[in-house]
Each structure stands twice: as C-alpha cells, then as structure tokens.
PDB file of N, CA and C in Angstrom:
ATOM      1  N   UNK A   1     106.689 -80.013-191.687  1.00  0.00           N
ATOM      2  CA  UNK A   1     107.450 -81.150-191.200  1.00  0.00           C
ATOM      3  C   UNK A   1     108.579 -81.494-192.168  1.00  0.00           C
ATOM      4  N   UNK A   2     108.455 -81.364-193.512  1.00  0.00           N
ATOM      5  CA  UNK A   2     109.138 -81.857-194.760  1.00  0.00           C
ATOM      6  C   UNK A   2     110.415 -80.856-194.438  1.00  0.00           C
ATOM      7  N   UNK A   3     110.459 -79.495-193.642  1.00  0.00           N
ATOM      8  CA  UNK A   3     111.322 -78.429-194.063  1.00  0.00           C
ATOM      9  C   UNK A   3     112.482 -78.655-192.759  1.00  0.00           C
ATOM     10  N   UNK A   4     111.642 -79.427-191.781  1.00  0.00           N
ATOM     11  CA  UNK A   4     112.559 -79.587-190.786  1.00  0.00           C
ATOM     12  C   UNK A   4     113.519 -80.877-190.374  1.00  0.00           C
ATOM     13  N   UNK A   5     112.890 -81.893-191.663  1.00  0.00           N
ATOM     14  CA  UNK A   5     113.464 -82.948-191.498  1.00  0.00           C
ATOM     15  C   UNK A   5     114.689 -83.131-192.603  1.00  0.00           C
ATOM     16  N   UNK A   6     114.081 -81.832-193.402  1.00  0.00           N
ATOM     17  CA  UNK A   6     115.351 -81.426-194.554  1.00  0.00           C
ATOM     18  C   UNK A   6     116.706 -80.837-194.016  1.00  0.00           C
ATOM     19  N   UNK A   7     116.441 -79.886-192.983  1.00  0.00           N
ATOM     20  CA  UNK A   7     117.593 -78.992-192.117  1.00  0.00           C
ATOM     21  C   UNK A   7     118.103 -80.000-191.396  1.00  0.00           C
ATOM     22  N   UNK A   8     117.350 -81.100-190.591  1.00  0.00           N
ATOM     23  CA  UNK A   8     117.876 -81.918-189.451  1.00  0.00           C
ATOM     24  C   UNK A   8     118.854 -83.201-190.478  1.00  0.00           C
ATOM     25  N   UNK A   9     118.501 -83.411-191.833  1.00  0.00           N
ATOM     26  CA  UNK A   9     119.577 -84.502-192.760  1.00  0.00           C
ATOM     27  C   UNK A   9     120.847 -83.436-192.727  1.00  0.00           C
ATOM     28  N   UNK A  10     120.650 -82.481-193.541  1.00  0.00           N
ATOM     29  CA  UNK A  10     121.835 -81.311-194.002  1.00  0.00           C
ATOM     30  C   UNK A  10     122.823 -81.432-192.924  1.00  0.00           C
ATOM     31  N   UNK A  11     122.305 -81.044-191.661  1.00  0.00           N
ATOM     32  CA  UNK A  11     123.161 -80.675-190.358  1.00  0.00           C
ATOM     33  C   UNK A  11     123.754 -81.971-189.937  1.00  0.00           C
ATOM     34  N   UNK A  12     123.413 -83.127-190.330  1.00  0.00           N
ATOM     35  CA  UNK A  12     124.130 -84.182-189.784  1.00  0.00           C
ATOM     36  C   UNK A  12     124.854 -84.961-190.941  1.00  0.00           C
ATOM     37  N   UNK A  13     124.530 -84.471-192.103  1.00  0.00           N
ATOM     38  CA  UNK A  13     125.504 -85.012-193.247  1.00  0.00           C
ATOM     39  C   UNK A  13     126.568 -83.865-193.684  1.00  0.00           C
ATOM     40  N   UNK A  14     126.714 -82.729-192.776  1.00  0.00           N
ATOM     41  CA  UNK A  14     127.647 -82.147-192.691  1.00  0.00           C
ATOM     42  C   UNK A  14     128.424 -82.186-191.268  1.00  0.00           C
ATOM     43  N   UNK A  15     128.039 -82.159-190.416  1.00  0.00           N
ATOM     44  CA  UNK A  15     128.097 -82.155-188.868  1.00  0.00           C
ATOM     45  C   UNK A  15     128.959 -83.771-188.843  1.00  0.00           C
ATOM     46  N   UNK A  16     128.569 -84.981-189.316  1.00  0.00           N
ATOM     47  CA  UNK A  16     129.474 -86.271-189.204  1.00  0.00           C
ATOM     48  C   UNK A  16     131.072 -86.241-189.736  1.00  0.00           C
ATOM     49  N   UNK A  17     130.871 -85.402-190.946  1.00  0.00           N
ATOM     50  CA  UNK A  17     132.534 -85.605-191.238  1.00  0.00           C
ATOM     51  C   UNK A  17     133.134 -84.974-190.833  1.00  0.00           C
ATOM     52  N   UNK A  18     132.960 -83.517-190.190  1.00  0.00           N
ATOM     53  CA  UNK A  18     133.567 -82.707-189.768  1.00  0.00           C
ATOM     54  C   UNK A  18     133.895 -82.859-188.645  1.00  0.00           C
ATOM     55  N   UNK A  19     133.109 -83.781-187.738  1.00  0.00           N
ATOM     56  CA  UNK A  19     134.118 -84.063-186.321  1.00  0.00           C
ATOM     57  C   UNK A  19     134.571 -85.411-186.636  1.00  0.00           C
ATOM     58  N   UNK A  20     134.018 -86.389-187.588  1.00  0.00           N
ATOM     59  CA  UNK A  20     135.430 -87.327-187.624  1.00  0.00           C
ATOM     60  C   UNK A  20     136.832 -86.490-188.018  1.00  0.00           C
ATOM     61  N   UNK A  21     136.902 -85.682-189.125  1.00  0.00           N
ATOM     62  CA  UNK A  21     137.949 -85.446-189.217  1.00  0.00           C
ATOM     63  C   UNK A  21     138.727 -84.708-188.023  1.00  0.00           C
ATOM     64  N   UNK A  22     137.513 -83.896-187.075  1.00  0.00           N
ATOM     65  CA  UNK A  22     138.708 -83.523-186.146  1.00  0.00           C
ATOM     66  C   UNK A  22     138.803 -84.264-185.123  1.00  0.00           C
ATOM     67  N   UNK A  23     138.406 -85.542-184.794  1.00  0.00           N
ATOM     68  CA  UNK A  23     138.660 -86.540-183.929  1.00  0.00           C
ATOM     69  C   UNK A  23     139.919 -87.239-184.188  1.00  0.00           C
ATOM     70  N   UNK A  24     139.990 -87.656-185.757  1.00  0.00           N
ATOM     71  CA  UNK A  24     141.149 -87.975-186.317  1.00  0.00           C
ATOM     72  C   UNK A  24     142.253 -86.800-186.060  1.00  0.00           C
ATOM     73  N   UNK A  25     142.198 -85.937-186.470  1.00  0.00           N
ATOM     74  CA  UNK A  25     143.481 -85.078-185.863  1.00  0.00           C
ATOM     75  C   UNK A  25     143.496 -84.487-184.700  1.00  0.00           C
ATOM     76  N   UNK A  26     143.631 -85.174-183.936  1.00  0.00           N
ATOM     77  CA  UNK A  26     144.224 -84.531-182.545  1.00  0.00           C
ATOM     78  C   UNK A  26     145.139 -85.461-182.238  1.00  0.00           C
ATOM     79  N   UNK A  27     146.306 -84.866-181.864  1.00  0.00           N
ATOM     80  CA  UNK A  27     147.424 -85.614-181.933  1.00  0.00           C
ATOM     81  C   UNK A  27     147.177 -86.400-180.846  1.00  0.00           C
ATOM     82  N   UNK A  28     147.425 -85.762-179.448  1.00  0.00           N
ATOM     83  CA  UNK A  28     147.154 -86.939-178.268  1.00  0.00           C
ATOM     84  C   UNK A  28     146.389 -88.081-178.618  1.00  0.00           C
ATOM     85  N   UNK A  29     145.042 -87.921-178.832  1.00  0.00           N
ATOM     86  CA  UNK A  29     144.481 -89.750-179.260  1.00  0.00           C
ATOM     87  C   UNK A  29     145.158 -90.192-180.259  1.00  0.00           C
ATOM     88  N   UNK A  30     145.790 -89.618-181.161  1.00  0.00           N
ATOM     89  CA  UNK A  30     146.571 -90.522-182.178  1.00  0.00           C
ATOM     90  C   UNK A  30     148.078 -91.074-181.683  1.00  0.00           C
ATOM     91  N   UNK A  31     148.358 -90.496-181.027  1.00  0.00           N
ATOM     92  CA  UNK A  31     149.593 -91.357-180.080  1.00  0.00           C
ATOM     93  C   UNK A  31     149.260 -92.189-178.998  1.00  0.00           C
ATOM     94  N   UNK A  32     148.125 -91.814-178.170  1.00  0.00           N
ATOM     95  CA  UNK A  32     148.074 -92.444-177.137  1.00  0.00           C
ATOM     96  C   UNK A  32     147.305 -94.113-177.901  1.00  0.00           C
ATOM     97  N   UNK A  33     146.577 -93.850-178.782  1.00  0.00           N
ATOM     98  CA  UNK A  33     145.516 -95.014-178.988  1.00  0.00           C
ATOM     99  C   UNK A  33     145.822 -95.988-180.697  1.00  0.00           C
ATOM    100  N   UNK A  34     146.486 -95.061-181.335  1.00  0.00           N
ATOM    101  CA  UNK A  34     146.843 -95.676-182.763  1.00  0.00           C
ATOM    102  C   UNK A  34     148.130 -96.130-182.676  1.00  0.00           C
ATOM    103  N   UNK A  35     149.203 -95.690-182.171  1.00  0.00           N
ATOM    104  CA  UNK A  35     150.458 -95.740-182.228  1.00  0.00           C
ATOM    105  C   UNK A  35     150.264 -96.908-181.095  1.00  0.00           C
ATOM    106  N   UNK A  36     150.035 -97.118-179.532  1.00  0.00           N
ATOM    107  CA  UNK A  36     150.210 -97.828-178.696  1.00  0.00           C
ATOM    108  C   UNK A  36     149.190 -99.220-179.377  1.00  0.00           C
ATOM    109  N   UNK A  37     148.130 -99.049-180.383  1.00  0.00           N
ATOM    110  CA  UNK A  37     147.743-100.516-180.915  1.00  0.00           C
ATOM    111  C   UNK A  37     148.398-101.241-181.936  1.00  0.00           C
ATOM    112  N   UNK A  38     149.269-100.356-182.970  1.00  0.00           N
ATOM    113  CA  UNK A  38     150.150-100.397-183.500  1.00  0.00           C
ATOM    114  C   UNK A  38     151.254-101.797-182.555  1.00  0.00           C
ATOM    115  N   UNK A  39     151.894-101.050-181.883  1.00  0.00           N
ATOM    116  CA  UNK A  39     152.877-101.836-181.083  1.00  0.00           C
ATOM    117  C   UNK A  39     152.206-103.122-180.490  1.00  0.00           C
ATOM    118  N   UNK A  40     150.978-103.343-180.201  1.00  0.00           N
ATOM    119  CA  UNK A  40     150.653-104.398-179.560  1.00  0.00           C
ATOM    120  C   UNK A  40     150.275-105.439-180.855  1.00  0.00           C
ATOM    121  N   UNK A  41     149.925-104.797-182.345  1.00  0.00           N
ATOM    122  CA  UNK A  41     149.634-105.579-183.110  1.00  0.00           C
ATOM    123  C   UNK A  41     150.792-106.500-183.985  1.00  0.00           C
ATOM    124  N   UNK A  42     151.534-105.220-183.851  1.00  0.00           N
ATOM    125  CA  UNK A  42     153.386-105.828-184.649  1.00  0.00           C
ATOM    126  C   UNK A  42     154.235-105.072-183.468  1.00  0.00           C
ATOM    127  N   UNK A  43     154.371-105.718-182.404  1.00  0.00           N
ATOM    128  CA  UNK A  43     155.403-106.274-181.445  1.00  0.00           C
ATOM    129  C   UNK A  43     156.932-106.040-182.292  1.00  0.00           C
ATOM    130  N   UNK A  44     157.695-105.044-181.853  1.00  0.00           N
ATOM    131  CA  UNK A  44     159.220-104.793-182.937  1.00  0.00           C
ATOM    132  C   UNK A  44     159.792-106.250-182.949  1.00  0.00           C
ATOM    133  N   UNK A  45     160.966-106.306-184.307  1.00  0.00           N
ATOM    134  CA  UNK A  45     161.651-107.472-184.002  1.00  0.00           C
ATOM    135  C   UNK A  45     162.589-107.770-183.596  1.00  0.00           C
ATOM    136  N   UNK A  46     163.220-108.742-182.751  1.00  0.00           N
ATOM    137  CA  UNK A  46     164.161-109.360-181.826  1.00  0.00           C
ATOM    138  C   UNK A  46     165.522-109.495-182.747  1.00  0.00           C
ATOM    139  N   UNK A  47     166.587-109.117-182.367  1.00  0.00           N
ATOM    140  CA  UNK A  47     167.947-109.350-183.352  1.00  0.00           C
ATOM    141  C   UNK A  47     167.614-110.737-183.591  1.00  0.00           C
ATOM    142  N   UNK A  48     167.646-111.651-183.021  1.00  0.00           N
ATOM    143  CA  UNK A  48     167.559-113.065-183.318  1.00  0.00           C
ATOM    144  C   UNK A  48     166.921-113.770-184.214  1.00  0.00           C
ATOM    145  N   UNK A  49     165.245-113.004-184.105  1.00  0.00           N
ATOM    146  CA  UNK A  49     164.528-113.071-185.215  1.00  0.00           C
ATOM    147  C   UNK A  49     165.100-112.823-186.753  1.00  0.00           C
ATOM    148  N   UNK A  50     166.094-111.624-186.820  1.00  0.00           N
ATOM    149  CA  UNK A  50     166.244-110.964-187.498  1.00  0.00           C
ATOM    150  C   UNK A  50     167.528-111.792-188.200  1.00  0.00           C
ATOM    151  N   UNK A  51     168.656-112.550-187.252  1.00  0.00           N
ATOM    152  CA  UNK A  51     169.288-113.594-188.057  1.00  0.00           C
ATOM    153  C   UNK A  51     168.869-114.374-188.375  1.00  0.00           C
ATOM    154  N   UNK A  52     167.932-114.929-187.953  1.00  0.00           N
ATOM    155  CA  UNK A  52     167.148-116.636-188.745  1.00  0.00           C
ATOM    156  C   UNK A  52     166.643-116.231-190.157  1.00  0.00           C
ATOM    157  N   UNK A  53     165.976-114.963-189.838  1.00  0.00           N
ATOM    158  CA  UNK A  53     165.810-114.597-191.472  1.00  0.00           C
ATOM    159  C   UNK A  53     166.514-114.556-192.198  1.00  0.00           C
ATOM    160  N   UNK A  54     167.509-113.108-192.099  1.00  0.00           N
ATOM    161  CA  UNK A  54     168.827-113.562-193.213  1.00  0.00           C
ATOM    162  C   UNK A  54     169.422-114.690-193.439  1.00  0.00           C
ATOM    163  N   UNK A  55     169.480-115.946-191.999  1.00  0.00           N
ATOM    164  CA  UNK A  55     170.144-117.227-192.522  1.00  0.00           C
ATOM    165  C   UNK A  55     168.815-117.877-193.844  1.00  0.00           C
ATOM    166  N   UNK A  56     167.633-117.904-193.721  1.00  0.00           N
ATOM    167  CA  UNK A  56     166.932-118.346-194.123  1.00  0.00           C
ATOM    168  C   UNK A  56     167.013-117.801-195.410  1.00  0.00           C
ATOM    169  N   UNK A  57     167.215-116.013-195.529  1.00  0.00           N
ATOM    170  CA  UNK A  57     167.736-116.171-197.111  1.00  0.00           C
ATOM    171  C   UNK A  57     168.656-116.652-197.868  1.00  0.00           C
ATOM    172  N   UNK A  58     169.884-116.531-196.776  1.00  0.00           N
ATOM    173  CA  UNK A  58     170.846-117.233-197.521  1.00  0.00           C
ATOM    174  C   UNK A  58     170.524-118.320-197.853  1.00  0.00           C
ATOM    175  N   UNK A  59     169.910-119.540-197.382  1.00  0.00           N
ATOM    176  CA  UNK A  59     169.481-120.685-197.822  1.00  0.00           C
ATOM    177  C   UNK A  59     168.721-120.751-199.063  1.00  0.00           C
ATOM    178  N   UNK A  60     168.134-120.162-198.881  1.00  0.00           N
ATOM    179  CA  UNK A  60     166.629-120.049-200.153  1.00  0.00           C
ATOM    180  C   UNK A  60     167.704-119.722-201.284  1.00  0.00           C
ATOM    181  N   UNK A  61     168.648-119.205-201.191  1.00  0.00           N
ATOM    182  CA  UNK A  61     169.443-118.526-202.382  1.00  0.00           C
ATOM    183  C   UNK A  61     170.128-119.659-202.643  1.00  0.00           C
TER     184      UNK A  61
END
C-alpha cells in the first residue's frame, strides 16, 4: 500500500505544474480571458480624463 501511495503523490506533484503551466500558455485563453478581464478591470482612459489630470498637475505645481 506504502509503494502505491508513493507513485500516486510523485504523479500528481509532478502532473499539477505541468498542466498549469500549459494551461497558462495557450494563447487563445490568454487573450480571450486575461486580456478581456484586464479591460473590464482598468476600462482605457477618456481624453478628458486625461486633461483634468494634467490641469491638476499644473496646479499641484
């Protein structure tokens, strides 16, 4: 029992990283699912946004 519960740790403490890592590289889920949560988390910014800031540095200065 000791010899098979030794093979069945080995195979899954090698067997786990090796398909995270190839889960992580496949490009399609990394565009379709990292990149599209990306955008929903930081939304690009608006020119407008983008002058209030610079006015806001100029002020601070």
């Amino acid at each position: 029992m000791g010899v098979k519960l030794e093979v069945f740790q080995m195979t899954h403490y090698l067997t786990f990283p090796v398909a995270m890592f190839w889960i992580a590289s496949q490009v399609r889920w990394f565009e379709d699912y990292v990149i599209q949560h990306k955008k929903e988390l930081w939304p690009p910014e608006k020119e407008d946004q983008l002058g209030e800031l610079e006015e806001f540095r100029q002020d601070m200065k």
